[in-house]
Protein backbone atom coordinates (compact mmCIF):
# COMPACT_ATOMS: atom_id res chain seq x y z
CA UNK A 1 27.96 -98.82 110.96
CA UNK A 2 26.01 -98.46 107.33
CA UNK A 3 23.48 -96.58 109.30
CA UNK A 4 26.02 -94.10 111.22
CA UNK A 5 27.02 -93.51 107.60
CA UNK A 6 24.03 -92.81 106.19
CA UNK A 7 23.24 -90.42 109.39
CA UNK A 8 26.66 -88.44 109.08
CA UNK A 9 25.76 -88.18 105.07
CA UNK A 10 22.17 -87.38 105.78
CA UNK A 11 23.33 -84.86 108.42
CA UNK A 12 26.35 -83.32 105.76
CA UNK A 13 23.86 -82.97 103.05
CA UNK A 14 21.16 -80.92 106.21
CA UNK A 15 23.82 -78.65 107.31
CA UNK A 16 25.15 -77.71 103.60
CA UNK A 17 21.29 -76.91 102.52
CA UNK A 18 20.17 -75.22 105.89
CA UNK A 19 23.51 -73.06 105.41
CA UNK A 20 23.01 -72.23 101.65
CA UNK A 21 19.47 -71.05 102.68
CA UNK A 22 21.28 -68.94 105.78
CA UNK A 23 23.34 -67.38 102.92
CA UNK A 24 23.35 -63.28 102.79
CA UNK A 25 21.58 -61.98 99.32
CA UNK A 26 24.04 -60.74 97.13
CA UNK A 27 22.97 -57.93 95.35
CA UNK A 28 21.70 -59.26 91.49
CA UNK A 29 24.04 -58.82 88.64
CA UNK A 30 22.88 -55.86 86.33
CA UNK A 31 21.51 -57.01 83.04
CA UNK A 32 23.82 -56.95 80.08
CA UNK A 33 24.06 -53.82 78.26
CA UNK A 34 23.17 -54.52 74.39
CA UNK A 35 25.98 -54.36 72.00
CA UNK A 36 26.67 -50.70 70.87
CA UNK A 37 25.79 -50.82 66.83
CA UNK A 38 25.85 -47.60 65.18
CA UNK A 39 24.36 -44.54 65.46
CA UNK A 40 20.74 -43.87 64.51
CA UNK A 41 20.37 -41.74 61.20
CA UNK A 42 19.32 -38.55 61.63
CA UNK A 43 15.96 -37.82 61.21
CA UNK A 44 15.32 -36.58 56.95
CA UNK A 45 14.92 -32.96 56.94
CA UNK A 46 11.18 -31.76 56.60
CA UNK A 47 10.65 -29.85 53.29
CA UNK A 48 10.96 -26.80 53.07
CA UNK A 49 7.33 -25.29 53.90
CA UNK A 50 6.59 -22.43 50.39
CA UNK A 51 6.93 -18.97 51.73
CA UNK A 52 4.14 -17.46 49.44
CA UNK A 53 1.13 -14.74 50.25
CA UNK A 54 -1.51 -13.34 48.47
CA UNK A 55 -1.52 -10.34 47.74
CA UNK A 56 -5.25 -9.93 46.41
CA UNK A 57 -8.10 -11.58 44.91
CA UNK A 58 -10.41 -9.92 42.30
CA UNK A 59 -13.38 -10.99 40.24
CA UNK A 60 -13.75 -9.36 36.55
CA UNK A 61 -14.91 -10.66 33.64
CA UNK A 62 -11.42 -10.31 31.13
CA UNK A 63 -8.03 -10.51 31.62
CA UNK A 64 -5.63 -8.20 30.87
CA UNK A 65 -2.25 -8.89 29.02
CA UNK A 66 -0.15 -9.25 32.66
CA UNK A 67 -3.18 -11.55 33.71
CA UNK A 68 -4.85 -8.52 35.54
CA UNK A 69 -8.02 -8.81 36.08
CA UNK A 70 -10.18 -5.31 37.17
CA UNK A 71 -12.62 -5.99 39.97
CA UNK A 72 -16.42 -5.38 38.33
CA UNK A 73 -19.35 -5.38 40.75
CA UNK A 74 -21.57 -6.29 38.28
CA UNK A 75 -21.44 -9.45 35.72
CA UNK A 76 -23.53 -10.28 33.14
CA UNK A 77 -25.34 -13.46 32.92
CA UNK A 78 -23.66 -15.18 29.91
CA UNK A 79 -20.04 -13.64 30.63
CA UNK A 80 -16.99 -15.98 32.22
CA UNK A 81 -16.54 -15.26 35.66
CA UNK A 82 -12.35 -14.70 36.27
CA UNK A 83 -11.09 -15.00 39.85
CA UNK A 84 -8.13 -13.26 39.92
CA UNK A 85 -5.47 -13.81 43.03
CA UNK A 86 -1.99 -12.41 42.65
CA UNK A 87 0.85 -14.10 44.83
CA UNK A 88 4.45 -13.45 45.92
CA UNK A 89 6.84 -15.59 46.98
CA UNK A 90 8.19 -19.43 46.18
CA UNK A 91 5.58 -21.89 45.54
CA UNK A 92 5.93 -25.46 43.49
CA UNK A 93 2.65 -27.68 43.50
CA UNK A 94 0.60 -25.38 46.15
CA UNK A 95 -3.33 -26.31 45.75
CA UNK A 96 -5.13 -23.22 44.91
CA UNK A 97 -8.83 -23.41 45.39
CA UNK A 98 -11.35 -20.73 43.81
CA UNK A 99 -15.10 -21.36 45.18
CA UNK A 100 -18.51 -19.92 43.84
CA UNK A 101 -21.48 -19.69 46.01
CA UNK A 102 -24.86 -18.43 44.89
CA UNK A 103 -26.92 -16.16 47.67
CA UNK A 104 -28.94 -19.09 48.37
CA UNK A 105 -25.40 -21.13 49.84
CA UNK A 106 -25.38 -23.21 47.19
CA UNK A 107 -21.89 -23.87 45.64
CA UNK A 108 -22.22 -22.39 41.96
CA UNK A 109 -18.54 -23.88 40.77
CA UNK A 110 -15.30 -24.70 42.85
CA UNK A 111 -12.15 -25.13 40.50
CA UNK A 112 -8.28 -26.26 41.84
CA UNK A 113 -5.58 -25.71 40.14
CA UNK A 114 -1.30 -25.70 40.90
CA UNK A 115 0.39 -22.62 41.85
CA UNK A 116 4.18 -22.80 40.75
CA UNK A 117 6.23 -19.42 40.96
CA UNK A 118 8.64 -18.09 42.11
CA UNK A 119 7.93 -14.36 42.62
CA UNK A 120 5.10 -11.88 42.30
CA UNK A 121 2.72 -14.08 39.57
CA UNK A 122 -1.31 -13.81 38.97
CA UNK A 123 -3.28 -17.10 38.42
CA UNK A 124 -6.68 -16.77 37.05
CA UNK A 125 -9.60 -19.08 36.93
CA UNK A 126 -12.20 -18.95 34.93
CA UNK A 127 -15.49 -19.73 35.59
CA UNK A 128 -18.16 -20.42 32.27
CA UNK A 129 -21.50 -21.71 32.10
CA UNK A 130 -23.29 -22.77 28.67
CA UNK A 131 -26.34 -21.57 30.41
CA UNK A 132 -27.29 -18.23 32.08
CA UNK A 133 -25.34 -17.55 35.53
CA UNK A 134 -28.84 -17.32 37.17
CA UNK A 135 -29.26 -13.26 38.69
CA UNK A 136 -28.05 -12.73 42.19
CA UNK A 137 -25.38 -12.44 44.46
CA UNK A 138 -22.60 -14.08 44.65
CA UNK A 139 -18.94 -14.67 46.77
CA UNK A 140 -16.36 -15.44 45.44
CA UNK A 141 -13.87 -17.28 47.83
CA UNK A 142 -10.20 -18.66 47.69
CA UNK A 143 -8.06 -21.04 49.38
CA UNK A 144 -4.18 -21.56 48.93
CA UNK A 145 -2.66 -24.61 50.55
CA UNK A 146 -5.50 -25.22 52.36
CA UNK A 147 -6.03 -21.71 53.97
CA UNK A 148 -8.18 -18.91 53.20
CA UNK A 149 -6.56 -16.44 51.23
CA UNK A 150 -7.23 -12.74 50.30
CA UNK A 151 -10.62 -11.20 51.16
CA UNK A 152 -14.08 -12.98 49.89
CA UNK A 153 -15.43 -10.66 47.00
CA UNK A 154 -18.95 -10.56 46.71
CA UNK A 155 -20.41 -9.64 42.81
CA UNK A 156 -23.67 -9.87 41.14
CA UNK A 157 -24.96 -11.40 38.38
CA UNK A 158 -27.77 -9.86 36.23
């Protein structure tokens, strides 16, 4: 009679597995959805991008009272060399970038400076050499916040 037991029990414990395994698939629970929290912050604003142009660049040798410099063709060897460029507009911190090249390619002086204004304005550099510019040709050429601004003026020196 033990063993009739132990076959019922053995065949109980068969049927209940062989029918869990016959069972249909229920479709799988969904995962949880996180916990709402609170909104993102919005994205910081980008600065506002300067809304200044150049209105010219010139290459003289003295500077008026309003900072105007008149374009000379010629320079002589021992006089300053003033690139001129007059803006307009709203600028605070823009590089400005005034390059020198010599006929040969060769840069003869590159000076940066900081353009802050907030209207028409003219900022001048000034170029010097305790020596001789050395005769030739040379460009004159400008950047402002990184772009090329105004039209490259080409001067000599003699």
């Amino acid at each position: 009679m033990k063993h009739a037991r132990l076959n019922v029990a053995a065949l109980s414990l068969a049927a209940a597995l062989s029918l869990a395994g016959c069972k249909k698939n229920e479709p799988a629970t969904p995962p949880a959805m996180p916990e709402p929290t609170a909104p993102a912050p919005a994205p910081a604003a980008a600065p506002m991008t300067e809304a200044v142009s150049v209105q010219g660049v010139s290459v003289g040798t003295v500077a008026a009272a309003d900072k105007s410099v008149a374009t000379q063709a010629v320079i002589g060897a021992r006089d300053p060399i003033i690139v001129s460029v007059r803006t307009f507009g709203t600028a605070s911190n823009v590089p400005v970038v005034a390059t020198l090249t010599y006929q040969d390619g060769q840069v003869a002086g590159e000076q940066h400076v900081s353009l802050n204004t907030s209207g028409p304005d003219t900022t001048n550099i000034t170029f010097s050499n305790s020596n001789a510019w050395p005769a030739g040709t040379y460009t004159a050429q400008v950047t402002v916040n990184g772009m090329p601004a105004g039209t490259a003026q080409q001067f000599e020196v003699r």
